[in-house]
Structures are given as structure tokens and as C-alpha cells.
N, C-alpha and C. Protein backbone atom coordinates (compact mmCIF):
# COMPACT_ATOMS: atom_id res chain seq x y z
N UNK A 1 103.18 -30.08 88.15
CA UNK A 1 103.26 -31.29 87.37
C UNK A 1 101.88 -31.90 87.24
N UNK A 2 101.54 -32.54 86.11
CA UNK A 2 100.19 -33.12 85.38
C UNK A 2 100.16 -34.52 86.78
N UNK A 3 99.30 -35.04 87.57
CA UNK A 3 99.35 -36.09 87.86
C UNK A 3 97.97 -36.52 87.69
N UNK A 4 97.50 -36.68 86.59
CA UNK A 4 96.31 -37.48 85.81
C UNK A 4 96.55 -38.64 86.18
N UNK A 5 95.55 -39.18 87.18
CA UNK A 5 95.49 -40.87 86.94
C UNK A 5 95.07 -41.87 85.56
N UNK A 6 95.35 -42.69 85.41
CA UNK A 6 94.81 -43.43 84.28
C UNK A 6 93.78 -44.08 84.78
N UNK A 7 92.54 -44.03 84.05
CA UNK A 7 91.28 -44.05 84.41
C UNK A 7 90.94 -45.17 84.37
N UNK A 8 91.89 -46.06 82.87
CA UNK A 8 91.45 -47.11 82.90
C UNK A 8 92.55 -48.07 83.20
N UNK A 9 92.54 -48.82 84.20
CA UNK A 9 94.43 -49.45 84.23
C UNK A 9 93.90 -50.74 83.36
N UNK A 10 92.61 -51.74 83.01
CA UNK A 10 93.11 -52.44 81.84
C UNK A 10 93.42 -52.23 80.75
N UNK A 11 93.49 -50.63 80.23
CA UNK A 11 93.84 -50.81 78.68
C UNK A 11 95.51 -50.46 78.95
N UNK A 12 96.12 -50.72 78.23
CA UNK A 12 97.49 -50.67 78.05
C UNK A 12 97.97 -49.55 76.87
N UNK A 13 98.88 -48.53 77.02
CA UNK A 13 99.32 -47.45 76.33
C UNK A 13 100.57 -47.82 75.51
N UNK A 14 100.81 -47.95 74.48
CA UNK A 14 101.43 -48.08 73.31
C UNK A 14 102.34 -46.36 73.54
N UNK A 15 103.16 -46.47 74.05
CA UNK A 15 104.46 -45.19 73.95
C UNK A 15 105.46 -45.24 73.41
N UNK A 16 105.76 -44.08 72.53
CA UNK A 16 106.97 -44.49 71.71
C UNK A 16 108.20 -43.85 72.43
N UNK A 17 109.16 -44.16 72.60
CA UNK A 17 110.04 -43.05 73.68
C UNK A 17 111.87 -42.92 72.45
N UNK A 18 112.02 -41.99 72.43
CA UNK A 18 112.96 -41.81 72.01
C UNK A 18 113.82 -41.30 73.08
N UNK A 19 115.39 -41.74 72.85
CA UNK A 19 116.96 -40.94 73.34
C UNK A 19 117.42 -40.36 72.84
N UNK A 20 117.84 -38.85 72.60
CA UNK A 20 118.63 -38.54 71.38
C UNK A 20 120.06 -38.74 71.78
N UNK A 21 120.23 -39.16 70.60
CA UNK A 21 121.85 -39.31 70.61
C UNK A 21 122.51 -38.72 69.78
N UNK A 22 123.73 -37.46 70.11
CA UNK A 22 123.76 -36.48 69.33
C UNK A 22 124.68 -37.18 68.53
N UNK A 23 125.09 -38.35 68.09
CA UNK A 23 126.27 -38.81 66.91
C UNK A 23 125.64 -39.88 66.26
N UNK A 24 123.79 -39.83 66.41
CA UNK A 24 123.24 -40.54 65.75
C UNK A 24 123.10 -40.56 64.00
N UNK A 25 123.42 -41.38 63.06
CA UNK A 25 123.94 -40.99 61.81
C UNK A 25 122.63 -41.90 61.32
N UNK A 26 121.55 -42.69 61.53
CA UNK A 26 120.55 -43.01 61.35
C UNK A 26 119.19 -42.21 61.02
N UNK A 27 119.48 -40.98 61.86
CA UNK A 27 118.50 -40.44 62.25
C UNK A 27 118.13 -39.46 60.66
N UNK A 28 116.94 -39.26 60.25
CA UNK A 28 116.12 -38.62 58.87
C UNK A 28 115.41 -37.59 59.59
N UNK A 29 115.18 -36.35 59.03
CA UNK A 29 114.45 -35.37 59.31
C UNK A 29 113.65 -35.04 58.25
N UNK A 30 112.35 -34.61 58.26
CA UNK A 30 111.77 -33.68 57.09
C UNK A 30 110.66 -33.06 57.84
N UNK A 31 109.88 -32.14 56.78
CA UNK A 31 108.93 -31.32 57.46
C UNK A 31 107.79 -31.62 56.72
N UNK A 32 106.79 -32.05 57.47
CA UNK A 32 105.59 -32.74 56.67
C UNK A 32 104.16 -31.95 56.67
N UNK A 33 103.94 -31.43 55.58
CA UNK A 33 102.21 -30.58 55.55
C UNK A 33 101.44 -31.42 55.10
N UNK A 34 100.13 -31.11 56.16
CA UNK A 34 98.82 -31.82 55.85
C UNK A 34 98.07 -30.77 54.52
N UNK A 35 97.66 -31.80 53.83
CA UNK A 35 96.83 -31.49 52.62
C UNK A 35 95.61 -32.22 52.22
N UNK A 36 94.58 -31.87 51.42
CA UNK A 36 93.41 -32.60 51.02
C UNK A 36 94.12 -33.90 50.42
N UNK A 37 95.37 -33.81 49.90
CA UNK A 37 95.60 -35.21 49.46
C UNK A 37 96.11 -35.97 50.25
N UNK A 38 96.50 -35.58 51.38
CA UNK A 38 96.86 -37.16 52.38
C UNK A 38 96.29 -37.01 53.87
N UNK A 39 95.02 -36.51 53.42
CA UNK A 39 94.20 -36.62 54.81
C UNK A 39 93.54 -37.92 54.81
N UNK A 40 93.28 -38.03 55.94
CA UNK A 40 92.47 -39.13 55.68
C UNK A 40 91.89 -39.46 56.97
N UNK A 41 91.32 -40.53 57.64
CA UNK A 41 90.77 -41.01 59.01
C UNK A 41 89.33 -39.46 59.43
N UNK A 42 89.15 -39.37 58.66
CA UNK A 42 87.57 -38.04 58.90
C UNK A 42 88.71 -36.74 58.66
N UNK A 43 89.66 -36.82 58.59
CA UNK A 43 90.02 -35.32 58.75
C UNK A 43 91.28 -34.94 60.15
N UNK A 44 91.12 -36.38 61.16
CA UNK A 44 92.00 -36.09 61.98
C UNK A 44 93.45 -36.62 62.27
N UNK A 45 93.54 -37.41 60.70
CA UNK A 45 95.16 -37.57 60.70
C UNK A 45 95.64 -37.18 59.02
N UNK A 46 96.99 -37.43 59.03
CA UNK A 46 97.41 -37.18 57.47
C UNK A 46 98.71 -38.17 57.56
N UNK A 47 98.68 -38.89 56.46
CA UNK A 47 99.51 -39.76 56.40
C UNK A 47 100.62 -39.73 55.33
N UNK A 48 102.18 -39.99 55.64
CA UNK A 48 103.36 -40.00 55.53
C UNK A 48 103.40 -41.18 54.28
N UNK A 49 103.80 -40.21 53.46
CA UNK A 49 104.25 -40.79 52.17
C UNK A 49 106.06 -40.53 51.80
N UNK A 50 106.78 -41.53 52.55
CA UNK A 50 108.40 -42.02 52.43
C UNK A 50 108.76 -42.85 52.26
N UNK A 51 109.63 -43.38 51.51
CA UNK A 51 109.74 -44.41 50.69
C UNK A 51 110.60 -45.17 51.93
N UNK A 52 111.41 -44.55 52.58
CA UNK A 52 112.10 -45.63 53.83
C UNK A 52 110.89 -45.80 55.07
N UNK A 53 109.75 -45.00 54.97
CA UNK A 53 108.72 -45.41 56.52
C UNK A 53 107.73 -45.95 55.56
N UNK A 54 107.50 -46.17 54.20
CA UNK A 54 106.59 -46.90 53.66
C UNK A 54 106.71 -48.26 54.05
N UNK A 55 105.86 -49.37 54.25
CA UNK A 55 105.90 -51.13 54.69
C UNK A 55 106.97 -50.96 56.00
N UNK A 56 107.17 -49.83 56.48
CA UNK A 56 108.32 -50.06 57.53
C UNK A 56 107.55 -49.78 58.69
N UNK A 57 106.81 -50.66 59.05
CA UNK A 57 105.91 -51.03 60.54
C UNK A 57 106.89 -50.77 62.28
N UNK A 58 108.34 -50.90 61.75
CA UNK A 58 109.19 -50.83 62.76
C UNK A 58 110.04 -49.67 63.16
N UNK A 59 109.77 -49.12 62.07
CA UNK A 59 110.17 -47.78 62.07
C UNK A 59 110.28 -46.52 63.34
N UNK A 60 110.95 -46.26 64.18
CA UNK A 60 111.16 -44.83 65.33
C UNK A 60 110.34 -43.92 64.69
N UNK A 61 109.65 -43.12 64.94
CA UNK A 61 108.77 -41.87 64.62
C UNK A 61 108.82 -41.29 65.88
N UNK A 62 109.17 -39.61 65.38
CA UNK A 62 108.75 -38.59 66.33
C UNK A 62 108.69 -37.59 65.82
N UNK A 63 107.20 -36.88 66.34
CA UNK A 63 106.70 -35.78 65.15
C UNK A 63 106.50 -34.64 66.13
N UNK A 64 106.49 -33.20 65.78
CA UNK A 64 106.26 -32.15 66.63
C UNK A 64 105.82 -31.41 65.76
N UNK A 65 105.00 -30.36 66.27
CA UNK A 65 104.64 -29.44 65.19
C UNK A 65 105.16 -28.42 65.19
N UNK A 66 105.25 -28.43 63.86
CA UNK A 66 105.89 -27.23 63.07
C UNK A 66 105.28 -25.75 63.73
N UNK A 67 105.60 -24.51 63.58
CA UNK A 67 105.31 -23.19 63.38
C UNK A 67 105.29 -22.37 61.83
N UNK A 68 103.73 -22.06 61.56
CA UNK A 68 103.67 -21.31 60.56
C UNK A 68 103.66 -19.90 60.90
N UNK A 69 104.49 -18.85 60.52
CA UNK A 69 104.32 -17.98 60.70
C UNK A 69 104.12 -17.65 61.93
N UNK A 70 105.05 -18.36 63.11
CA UNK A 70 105.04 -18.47 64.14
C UNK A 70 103.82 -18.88 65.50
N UNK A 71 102.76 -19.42 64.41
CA UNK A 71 101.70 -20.18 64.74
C UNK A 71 101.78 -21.69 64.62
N UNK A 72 100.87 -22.50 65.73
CA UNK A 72 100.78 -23.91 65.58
C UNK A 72 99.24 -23.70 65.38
N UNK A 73 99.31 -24.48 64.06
CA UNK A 73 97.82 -24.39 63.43
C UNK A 73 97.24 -25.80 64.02
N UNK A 74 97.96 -26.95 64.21
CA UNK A 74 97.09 -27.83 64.75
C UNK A 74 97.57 -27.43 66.32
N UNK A 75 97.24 -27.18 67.05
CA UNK A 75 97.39 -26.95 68.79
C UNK A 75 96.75 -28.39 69.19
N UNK A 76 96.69 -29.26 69.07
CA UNK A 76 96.28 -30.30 69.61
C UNK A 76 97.52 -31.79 70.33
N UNK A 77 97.35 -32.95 71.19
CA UNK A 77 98.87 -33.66 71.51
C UNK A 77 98.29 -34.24 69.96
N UNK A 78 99.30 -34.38 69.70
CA UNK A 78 99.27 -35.69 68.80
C UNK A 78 100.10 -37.39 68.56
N UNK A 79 100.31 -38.24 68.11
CA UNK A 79 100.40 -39.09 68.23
C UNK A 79 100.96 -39.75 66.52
N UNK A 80 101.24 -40.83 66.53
CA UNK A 80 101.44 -41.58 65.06
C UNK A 80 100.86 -42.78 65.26
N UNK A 81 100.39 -43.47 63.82
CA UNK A 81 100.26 -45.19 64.23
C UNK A 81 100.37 -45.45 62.37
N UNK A 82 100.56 -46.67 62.53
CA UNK A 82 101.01 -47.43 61.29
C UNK A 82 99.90 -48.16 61.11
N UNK A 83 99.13 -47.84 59.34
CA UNK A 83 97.99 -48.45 58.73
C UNK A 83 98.20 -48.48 57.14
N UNK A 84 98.06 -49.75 56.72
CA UNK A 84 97.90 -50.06 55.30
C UNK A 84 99.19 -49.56 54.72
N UNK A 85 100.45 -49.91 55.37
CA UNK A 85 102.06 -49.41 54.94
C UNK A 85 102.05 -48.32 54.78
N UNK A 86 101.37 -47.48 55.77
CA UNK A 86 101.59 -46.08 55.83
C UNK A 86 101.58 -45.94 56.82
N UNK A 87 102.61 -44.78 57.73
CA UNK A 87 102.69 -44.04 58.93
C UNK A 87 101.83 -42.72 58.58
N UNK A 88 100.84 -42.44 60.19
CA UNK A 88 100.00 -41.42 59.70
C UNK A 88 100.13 -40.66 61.29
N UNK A 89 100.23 -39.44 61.27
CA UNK A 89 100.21 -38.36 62.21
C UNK A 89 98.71 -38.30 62.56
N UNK A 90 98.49 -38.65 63.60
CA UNK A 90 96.82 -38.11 64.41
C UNK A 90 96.74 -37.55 65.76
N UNK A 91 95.96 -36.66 65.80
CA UNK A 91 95.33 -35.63 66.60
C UNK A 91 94.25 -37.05 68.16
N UNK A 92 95.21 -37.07 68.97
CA UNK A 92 94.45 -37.62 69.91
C UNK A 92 93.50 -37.39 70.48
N UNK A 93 92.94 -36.15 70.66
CA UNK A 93 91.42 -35.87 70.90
C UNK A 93 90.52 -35.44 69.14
N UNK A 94 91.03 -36.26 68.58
CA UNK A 94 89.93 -36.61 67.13
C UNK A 94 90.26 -35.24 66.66
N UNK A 95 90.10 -34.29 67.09
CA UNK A 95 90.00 -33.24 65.74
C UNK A 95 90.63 -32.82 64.85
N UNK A 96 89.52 -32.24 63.59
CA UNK A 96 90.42 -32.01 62.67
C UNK A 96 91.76 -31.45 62.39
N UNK A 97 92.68 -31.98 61.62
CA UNK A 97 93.82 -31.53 61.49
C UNK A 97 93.97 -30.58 60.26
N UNK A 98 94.31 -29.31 60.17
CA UNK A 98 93.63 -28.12 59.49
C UNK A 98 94.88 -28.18 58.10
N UNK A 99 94.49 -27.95 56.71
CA UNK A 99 95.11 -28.24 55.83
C UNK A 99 96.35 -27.21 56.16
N UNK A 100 97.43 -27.09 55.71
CA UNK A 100 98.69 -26.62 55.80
C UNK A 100 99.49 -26.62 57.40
N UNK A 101 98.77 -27.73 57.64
CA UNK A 101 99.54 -27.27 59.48
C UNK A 101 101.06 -28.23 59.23
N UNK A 102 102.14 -28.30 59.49
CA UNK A 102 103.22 -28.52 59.87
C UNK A 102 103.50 -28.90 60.88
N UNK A 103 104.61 -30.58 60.53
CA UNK A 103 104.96 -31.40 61.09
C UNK A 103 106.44 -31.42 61.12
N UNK A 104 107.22 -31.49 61.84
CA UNK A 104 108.65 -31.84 62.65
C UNK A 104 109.06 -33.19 62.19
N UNK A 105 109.07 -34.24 61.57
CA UNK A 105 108.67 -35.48 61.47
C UNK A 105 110.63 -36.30 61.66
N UNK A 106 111.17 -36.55 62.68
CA UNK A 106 111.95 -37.26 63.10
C UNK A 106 112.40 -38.69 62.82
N UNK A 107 112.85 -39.65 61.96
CA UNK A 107 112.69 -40.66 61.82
C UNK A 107 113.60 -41.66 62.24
N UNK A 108 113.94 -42.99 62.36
CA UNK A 108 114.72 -43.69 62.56
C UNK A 108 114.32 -45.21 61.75
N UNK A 109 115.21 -45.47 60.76
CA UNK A 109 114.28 -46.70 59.68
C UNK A 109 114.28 -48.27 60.59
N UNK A 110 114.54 -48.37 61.84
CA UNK A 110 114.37 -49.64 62.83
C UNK A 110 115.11 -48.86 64.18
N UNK A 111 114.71 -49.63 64.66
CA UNK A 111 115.59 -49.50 66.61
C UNK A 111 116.32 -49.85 66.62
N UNK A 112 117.23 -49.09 67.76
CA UNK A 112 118.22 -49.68 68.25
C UNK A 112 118.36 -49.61 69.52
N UNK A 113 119.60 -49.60 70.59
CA UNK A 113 119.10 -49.74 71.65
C UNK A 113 118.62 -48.20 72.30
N UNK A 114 118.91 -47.53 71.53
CA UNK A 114 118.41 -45.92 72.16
C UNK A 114 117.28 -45.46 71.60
N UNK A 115 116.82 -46.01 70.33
CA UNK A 115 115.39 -45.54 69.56
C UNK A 115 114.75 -46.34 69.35
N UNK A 116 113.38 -46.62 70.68
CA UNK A 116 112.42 -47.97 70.74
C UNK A 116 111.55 -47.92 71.14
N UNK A 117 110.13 -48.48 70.75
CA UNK A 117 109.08 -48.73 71.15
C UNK A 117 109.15 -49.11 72.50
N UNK A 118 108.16 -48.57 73.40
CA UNK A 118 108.08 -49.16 74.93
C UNK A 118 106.84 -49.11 75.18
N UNK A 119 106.18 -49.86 75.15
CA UNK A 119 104.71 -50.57 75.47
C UNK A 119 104.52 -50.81 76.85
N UNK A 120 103.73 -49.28 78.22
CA UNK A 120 103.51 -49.93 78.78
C UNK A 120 102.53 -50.27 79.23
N UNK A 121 102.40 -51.31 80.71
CA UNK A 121 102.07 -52.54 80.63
C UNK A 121 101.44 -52.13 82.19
N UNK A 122 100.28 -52.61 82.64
CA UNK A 122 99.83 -52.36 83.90
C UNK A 122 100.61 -52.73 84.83
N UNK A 123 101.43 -53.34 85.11
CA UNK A 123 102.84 -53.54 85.88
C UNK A 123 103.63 -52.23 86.19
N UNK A 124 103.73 -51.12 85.26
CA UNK A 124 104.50 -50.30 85.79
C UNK A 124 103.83 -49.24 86.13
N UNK A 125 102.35 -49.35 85.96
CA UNK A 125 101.66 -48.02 86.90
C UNK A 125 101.65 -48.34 88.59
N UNK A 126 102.16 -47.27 88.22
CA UNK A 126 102.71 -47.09 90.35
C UNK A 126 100.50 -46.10 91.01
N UNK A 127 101.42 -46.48 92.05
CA UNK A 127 99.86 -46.17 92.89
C UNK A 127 99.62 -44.53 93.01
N UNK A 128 100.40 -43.90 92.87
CA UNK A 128 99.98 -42.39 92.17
C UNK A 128 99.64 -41.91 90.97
N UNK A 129 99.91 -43.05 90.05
CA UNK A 129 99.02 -42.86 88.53
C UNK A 129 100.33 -42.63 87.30
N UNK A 130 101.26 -42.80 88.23
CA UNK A 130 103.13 -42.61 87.19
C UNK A 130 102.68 -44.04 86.50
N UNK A 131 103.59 -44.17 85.51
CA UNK A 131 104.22 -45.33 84.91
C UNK A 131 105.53 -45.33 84.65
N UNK A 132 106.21 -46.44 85.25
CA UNK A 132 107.59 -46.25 85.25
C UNK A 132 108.03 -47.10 84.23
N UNK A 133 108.54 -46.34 83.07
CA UNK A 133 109.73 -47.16 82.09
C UNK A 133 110.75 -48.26 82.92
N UNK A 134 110.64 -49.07 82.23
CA UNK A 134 111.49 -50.15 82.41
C UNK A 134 112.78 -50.80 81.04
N UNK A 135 113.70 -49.51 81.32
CA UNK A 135 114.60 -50.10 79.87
C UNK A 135 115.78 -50.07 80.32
N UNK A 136 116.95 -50.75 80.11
CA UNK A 136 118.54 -50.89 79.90
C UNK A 136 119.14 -49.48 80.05
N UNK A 137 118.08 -48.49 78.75
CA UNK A 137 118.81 -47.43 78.30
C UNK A 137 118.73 -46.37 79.11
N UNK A 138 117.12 -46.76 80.22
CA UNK A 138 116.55 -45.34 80.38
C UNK A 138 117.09 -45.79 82.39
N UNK A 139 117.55 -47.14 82.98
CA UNK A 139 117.47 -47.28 84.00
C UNK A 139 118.33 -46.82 84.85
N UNK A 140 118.30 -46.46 85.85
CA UNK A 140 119.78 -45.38 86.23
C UNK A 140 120.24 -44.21 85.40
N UNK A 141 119.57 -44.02 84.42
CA UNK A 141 120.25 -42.70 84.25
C UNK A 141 119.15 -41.31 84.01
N UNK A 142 119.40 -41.13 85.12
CA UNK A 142 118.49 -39.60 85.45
C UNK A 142 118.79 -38.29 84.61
N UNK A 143 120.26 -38.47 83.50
CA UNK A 143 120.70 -37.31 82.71
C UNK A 143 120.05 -37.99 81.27
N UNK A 144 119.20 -39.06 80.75
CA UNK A 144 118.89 -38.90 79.29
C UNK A 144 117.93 -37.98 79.02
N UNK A 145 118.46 -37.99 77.36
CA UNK A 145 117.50 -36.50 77.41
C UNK A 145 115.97 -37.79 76.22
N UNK A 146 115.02 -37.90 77.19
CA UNK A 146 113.89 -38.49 76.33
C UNK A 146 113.09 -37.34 75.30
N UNK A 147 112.38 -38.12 74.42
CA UNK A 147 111.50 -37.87 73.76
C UNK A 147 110.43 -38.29 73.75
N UNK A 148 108.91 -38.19 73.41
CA UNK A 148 108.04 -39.45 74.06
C UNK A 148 107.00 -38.62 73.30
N UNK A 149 106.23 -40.06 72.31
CA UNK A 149 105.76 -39.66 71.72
C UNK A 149 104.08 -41.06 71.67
N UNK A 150 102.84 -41.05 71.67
CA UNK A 150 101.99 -41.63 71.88
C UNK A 150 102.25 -42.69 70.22
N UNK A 151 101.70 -43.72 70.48
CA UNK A 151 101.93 -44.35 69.14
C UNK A 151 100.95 -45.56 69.34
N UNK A 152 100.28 -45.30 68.33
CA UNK A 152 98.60 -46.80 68.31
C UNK A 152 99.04 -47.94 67.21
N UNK A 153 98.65 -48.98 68.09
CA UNK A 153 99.18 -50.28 67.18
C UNK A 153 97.55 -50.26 66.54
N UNK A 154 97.26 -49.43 65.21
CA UNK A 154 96.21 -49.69 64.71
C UNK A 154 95.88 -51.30 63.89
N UNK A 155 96.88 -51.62 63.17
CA UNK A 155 96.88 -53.07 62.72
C UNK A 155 96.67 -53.99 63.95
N UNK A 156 96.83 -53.59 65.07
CA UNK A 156 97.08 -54.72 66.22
C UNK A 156 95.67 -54.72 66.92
N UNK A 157 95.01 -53.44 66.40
CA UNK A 157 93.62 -53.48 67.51
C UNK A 157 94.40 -52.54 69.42
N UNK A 158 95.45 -51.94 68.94
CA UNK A 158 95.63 -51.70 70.37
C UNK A 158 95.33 -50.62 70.49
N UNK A 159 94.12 -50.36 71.91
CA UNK A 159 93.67 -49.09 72.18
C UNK A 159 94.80 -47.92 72.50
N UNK A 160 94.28 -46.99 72.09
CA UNK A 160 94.88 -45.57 72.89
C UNK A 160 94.09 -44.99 74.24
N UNK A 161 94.26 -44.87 75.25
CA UNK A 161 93.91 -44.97 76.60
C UNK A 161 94.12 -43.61 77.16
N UNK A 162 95.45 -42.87 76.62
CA UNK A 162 95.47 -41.40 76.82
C UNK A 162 95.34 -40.49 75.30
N UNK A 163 94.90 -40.02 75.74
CA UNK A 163 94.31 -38.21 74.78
C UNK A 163 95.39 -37.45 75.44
N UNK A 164 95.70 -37.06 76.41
CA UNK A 164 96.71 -36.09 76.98
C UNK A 164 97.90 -35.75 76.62
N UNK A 165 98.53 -34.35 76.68
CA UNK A 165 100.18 -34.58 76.72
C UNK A 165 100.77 -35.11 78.11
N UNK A 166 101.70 -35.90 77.69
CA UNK A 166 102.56 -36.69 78.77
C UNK A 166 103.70 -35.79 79.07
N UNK A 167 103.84 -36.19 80.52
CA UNK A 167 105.27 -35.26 80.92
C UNK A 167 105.97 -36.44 81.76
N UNK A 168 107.42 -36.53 81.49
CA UNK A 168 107.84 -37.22 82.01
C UNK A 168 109.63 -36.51 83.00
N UNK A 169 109.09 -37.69 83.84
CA UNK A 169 109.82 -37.04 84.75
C UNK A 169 110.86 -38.35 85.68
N UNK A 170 112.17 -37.80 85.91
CA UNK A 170 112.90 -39.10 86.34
C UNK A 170 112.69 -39.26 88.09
N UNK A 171 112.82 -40.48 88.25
CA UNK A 171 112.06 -41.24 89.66
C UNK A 171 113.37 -41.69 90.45
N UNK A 172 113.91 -40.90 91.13
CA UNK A 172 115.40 -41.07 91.93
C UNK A 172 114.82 -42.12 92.92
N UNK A 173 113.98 -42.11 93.53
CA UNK A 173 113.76 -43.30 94.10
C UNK A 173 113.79 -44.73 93.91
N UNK A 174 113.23 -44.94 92.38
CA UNK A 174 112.88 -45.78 91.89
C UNK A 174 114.17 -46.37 90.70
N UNK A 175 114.92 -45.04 90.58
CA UNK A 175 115.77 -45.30 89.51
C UNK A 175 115.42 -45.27 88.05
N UNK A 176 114.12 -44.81 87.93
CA UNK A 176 113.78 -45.02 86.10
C UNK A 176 113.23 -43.79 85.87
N UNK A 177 112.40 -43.76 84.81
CA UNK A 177 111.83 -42.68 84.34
C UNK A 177 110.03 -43.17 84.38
N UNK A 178 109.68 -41.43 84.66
CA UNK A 178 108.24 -42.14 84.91
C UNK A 178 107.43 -41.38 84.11
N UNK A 179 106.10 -41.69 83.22
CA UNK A 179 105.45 -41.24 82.48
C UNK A 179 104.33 -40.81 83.00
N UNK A 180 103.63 -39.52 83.41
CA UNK A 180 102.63 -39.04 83.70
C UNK A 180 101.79 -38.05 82.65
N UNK A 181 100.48 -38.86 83.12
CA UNK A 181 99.47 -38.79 81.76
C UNK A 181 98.06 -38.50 82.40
């Protein structure tokens, strides 16, 4: 298991965490390719042109990458953040995101109590470098199946603090789920 400390405990990590819920009737799927026409940020994101995640700042996002030809052309973690009423897919260690690479792109057009933003907060980094979720949905139950996906409040000015993939793992001690990064 990854146990990366967080290097910096004042910046705060913006995480998006999804539940799936298999009788979810909300939930939108499509498959999204990067192209010269919706690149943008130097080359290391590409941004989502949908008419329900367009001005929709509140929007659930969870993106995975696709396989071309049984290749992942971007191999990098990646992340989403919302700029100028657009949701845009970016490459957390900056690099370029290579034209035709393929996106998984998961949607949900607002939250509910199983598909939500969880922002955390230097309060729940424990002294081994975990961060423990603190939700209704996720507390006591050691069988959800999460999703977890990095997400930058770029309109907000809120830093991104991890580059890494996160693995998360449930905390029987503690009762929650804990995010290691």
C-alpha cells in the first residue's frame, strides 16, 4: 500500500469521491477524445463540451481512461476542474495530454447523497499521512464500493496538493474510509 505523506498539511485537497449505485438512473456516460480543438491549458488538459456539464459547476465527474487499441495513450493520474463553464480533464503531473487519447467520462448533473464532492480538510489527516472521509454515506460502511477522483476548484483559487494516484482503503478502527496519497 502507497503511504505517501502529505508534504504539505496547509494546503487542502479538493476530492471528488463517488458511490456507485447500481439503480442509479441519473447517472450519463460517454467517451471523450482529446483533440487540437479542445485542448487547451499548454496541452495538459482538454475540455468537455456537454450541454448538461456546460455552466454546471456542480456537476459529479468521474473520468478514467479509455484503451486504444488496448493502449492508454495518456498513462498519467488525472484529475477534472471546472473553468469558464467548462469541465476540463487534466493530467496532474502537467504533461501533455496526447491528441486521440480516450476518456471514460462518468457524469452525474448535481449530487446527491451518494454522488459528492468531499473536500478534505487538515482535520482528517491522521498521523500516518491517511485522510479519513467523513460522510453519512461512506461512515460505517466498510462494503461501499468508492470511486475517487482528484478535482481543482480552479475558479476558487484552490490548490491541488497531490500529483499522485490515491488508493483508498477502509479504516475498521476508525469506522470510515481513508484516502492515501
Amino acid at each position: 500500500m502507497m503511504k505517501k505523506q502529505f508534504q504539505h498539511l496547509k494546503l487542502f485537497l479538493p476530492a471528488l469521491l463517488l458511490i456507485i449505485s447500481l439503480s442509479s438512473l441519473a447517472q450519463q456516460q460517454f467517451i471523450h477524445t482529446a483533440t487540437k480543438a479542445n485542448n487547451s491549458c499548454n496541452g495538459d488538459c482538454t475540455w468537455l463540451d456537454v450541454p448538461e456539464l456546460n455552466n454546471n459547476p456542480s456537476a459529479i465527474i468521474f473520468v478514467t481512461p479509455e484503451l486504444v487499441d488496448g493502449i492508454n495513450l495518456n498513462p498519467h493520474p488525472i484529475g477534472v476542474f471546472y473553468f469558464q463553464k467548462k469541465w476540463n480533464i487534466f493530467n496532474l503531473d502537467q504533461r501533455v495530454i496526447p491528441e486521440n487519447a480516450k476518456f471514460n467520462v462518468t457524469y452525474f448533473t448535481r449530487p446527491d447523497p451518494h454522488h459528492f464532492l468531499y473536500t478534505i480538510q487538515q482535520e482528517d489527516v491522521q498521523r500516518d499521512g491517511a485522510a479519513l472521509i467523513n460522510h453519512p454515506a461512506l461512515n460505517g460502511n466498510s462494503g461501499a464500493q468508492i470511486r475517487f477522483l482528484n478535482s481543482w476548484g480552479y475558479e476558487a483559487g484552490v490548490p491541488v496538493s497531490n500529483r499522485d494516484e490515491v488508493v483508498m482503503q477502509y479504516n475498521t478502527d476508525a469506522g470510515k474510509w481513508a484516502a492515501w496519497f
